[in-house]
N, C-alpha and C. Protein backbone atom coordinates (compact mmCIF):
# COMPACT_ATOMS: atom_id res chain seq x y z
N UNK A 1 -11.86 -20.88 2.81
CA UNK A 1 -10.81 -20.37 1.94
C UNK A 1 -9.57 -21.23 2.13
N UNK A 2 -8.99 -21.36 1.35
CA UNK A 2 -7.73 -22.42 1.36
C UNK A 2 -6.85 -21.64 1.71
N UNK A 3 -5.77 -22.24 2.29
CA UNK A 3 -4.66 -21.75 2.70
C UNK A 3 -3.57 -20.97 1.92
N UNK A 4 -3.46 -21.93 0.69
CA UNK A 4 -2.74 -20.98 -0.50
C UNK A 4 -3.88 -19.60 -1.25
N UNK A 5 -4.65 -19.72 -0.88
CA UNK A 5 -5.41 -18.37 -1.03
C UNK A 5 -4.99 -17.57 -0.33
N UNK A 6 -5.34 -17.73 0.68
CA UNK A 6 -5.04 -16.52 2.10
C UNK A 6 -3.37 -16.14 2.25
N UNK A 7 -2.68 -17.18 2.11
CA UNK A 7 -1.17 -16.70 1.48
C UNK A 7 -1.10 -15.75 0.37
N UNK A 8 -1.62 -16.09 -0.52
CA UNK A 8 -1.65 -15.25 -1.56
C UNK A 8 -2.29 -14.35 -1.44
N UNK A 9 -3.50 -14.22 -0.77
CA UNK A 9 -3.76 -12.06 -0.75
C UNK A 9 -2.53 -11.49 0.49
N UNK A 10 -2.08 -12.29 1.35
CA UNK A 10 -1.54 -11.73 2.33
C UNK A 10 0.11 -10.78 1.76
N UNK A 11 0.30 -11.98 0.75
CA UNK A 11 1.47 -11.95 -0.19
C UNK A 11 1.37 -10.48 -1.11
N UNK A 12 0.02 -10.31 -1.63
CA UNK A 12 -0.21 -8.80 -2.22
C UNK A 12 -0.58 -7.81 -1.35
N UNK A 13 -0.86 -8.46 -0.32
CA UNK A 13 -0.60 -7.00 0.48
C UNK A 13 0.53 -6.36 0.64
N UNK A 14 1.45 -7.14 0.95
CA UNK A 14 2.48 -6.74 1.64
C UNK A 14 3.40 -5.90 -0.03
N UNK A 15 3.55 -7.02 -1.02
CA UNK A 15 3.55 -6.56 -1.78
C UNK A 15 2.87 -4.91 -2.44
N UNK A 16 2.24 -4.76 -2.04
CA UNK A 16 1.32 -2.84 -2.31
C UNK A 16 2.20 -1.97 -1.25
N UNK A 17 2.31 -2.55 0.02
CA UNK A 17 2.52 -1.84 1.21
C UNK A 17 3.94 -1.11 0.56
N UNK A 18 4.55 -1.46 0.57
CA UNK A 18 6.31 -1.16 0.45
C UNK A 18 6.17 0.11 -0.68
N UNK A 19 5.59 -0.49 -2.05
CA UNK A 19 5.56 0.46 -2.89
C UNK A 19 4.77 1.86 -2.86
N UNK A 20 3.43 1.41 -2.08
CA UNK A 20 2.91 2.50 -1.19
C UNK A 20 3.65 3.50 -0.78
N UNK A 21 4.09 3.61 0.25
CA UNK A 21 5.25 3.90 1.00
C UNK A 21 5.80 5.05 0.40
N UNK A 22 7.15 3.97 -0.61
CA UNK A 22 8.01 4.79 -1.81
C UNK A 22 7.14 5.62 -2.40
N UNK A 23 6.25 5.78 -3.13
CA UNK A 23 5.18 6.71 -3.92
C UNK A 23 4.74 7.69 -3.05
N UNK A 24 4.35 7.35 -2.18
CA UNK A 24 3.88 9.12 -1.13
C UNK A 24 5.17 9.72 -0.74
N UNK A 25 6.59 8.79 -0.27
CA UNK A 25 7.61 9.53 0.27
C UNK A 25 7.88 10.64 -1.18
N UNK A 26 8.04 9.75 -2.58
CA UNK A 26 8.09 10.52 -3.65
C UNK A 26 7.42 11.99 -3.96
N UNK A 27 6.37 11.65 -3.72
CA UNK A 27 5.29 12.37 -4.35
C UNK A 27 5.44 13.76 -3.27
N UNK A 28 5.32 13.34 -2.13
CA UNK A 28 5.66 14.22 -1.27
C UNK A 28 6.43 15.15 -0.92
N UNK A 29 6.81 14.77 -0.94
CA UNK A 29 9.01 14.84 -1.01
C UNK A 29 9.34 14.82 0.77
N UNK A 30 9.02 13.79 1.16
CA UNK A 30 9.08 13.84 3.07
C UNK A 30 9.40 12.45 3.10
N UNK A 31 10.56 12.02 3.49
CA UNK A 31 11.18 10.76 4.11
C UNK A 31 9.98 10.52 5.39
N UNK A 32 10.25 11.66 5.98
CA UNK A 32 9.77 10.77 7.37
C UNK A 32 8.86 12.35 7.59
N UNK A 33 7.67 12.53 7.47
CA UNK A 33 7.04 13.38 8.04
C UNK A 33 7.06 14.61 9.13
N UNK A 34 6.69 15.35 9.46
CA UNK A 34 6.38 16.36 10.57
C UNK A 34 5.75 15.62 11.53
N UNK A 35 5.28 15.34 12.67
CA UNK A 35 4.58 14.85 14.03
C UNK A 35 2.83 15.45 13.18
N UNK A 36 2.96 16.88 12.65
CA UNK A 36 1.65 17.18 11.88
C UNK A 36 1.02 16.71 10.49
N UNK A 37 2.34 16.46 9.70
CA UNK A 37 1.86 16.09 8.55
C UNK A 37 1.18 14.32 8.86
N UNK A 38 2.01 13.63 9.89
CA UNK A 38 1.88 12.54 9.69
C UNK A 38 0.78 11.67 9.29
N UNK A 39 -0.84 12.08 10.18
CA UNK A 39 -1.62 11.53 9.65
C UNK A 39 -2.28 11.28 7.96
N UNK A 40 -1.95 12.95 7.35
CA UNK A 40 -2.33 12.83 6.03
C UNK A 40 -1.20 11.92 5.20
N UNK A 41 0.03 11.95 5.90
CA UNK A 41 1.06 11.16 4.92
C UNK A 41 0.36 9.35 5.46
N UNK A 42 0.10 9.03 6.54
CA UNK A 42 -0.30 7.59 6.31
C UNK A 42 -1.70 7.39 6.01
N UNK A 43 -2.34 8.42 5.94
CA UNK A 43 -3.72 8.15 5.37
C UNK A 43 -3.65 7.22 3.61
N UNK A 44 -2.45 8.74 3.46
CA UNK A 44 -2.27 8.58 1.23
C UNK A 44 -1.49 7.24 1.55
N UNK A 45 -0.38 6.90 2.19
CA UNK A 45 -0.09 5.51 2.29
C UNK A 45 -0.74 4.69 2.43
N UNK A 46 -2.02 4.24 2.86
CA UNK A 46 -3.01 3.50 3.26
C UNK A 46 -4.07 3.18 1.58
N UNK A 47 -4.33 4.82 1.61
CA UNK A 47 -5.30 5.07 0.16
C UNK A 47 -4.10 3.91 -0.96
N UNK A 48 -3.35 4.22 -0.98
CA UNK A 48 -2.53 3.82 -2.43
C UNK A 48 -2.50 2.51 -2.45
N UNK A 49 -2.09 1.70 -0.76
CA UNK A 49 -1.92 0.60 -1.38
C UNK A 49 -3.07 0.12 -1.32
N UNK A 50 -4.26 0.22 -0.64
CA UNK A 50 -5.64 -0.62 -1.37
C UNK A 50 -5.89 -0.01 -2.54
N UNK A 51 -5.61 0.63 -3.24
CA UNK A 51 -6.09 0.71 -4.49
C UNK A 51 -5.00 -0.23 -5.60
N UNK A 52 -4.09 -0.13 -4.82
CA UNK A 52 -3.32 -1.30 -5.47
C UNK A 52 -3.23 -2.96 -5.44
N UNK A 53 -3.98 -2.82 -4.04
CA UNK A 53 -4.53 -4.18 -4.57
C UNK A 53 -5.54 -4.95 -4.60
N UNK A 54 -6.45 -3.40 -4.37
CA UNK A 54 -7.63 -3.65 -5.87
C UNK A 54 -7.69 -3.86 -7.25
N UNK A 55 -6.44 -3.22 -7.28
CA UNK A 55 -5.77 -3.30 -8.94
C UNK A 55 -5.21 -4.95 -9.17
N UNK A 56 -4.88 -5.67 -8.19
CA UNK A 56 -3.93 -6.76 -7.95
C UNK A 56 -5.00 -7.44 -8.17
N UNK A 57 -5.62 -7.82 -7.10
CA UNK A 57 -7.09 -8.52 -7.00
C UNK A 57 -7.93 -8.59 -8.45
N UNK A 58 -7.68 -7.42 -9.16
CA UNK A 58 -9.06 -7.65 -10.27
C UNK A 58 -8.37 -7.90 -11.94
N UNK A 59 -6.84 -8.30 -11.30
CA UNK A 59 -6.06 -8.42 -12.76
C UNK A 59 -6.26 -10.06 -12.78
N UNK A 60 -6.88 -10.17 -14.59
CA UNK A 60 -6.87 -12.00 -14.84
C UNK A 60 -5.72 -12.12 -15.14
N UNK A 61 -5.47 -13.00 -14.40
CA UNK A 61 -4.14 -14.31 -14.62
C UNK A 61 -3.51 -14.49 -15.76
């Protein structure tokens, strides 16, 4: 794999991550979790952004 490849998925990751994030804090309505809620709040953080960049990944150019 070339280097500007691997930059570039690393680049949409990070890219998903952040917006991830914002969308469950939203959706939720919890800045920063309970010590209990926490795992389900970084689970849906986790879920969202691979689906986002699955979404990233399978959009043509």
């Amino acid at each position: 794999m070339s280097g500007c490849a691997e930059a570039s998925r690393r680049c949409a990751a990070k890219k998903a991550s952040r917006p991830s994030l914002q969308f469950v804090r939203k959706i939720s309505g919890y800045r920063a979790p309970s010590r209990a809620n926490a795992p389900a709040f970084d689970a849906a953080v986790k879920e969202v952004s691979a689906s986002s960049r699955r979404l990233l990944s399978g959009l043509a150019s």
